[in-house]
C-alpha atoms as a PDB file:
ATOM      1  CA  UNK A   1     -87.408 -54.021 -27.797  1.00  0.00           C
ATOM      2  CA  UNK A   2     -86.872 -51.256 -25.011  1.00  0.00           C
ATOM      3  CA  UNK A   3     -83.389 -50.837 -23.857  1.00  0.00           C
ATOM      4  CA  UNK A   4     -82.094 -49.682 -21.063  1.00  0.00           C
ATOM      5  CA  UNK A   5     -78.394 -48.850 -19.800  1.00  0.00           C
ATOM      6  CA  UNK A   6     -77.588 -49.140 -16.232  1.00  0.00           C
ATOM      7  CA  UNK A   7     -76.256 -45.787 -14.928  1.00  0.00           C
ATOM      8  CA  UNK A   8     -72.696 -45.432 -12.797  1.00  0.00           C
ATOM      9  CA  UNK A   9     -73.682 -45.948  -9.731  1.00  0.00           C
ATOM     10  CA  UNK A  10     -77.166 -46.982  -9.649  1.00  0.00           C
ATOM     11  CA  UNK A  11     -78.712 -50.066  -7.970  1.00  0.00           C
ATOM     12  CA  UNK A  12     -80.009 -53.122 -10.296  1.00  0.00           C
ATOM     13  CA  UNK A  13     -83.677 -53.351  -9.537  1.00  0.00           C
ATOM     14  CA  UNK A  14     -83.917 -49.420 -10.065  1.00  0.00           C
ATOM     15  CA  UNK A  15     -82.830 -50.221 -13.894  1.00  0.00           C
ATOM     16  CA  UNK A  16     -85.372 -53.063 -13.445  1.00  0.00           C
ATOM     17  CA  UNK A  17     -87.963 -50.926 -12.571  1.00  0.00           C
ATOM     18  CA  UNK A  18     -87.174 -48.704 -15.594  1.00  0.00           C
ATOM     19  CA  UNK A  19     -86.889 -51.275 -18.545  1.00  0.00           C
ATOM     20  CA  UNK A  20     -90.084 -53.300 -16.994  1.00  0.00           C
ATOM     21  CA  UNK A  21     -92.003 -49.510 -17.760  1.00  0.00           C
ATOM     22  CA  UNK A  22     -90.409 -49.302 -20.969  1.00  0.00           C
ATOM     23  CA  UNK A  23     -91.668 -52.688 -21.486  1.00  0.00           C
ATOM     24  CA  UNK A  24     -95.180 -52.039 -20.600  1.00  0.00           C
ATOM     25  CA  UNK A  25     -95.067 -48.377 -22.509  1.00  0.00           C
ATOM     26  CA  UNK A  26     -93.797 -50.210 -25.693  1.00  0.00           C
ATOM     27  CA  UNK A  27     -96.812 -52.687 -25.260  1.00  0.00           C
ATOM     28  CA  UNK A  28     -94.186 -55.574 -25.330  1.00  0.00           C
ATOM     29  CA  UNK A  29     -96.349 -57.589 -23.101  1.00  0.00           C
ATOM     30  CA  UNK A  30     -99.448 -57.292 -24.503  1.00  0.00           C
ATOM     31  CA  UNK A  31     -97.749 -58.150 -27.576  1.00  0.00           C
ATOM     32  CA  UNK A  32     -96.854 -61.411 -26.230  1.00  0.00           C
ATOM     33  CA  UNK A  33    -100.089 -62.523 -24.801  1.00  0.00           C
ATOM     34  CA  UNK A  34    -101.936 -61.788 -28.387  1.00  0.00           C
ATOM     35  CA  UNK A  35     -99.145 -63.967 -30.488  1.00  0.00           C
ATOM     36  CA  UNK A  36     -99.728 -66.219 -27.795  1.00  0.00           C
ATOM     37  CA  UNK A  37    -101.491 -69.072 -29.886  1.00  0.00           C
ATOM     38  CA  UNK A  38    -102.092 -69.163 -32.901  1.00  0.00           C
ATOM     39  CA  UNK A  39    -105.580 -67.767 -34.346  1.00  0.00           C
ATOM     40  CA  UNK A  40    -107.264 -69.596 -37.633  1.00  0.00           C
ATOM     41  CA  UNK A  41    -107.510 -66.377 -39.873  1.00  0.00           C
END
């Protein structure tokens, strides 16, 4: 899971911004949408 730490003095939805891209470079999402249902093997 990405993590990200808000810096001293910055606004919210900029550490927002930057966790939702570590999200998406992590392929968190994606991820999610496979395991979504379950698939007969």
């Amino acid at each position: 899971m990405p993590n990200v730490k808000v810096r001293e003095n910055e606004p919210f939805e900029f550490a927002l911004r930057r966790f939702k891209r570590s999200c998406e470079k992590a392929g968190v999402l994606t991820e999610v949408r496979r395991r979504e249902f379950y698939e007969k093997p």
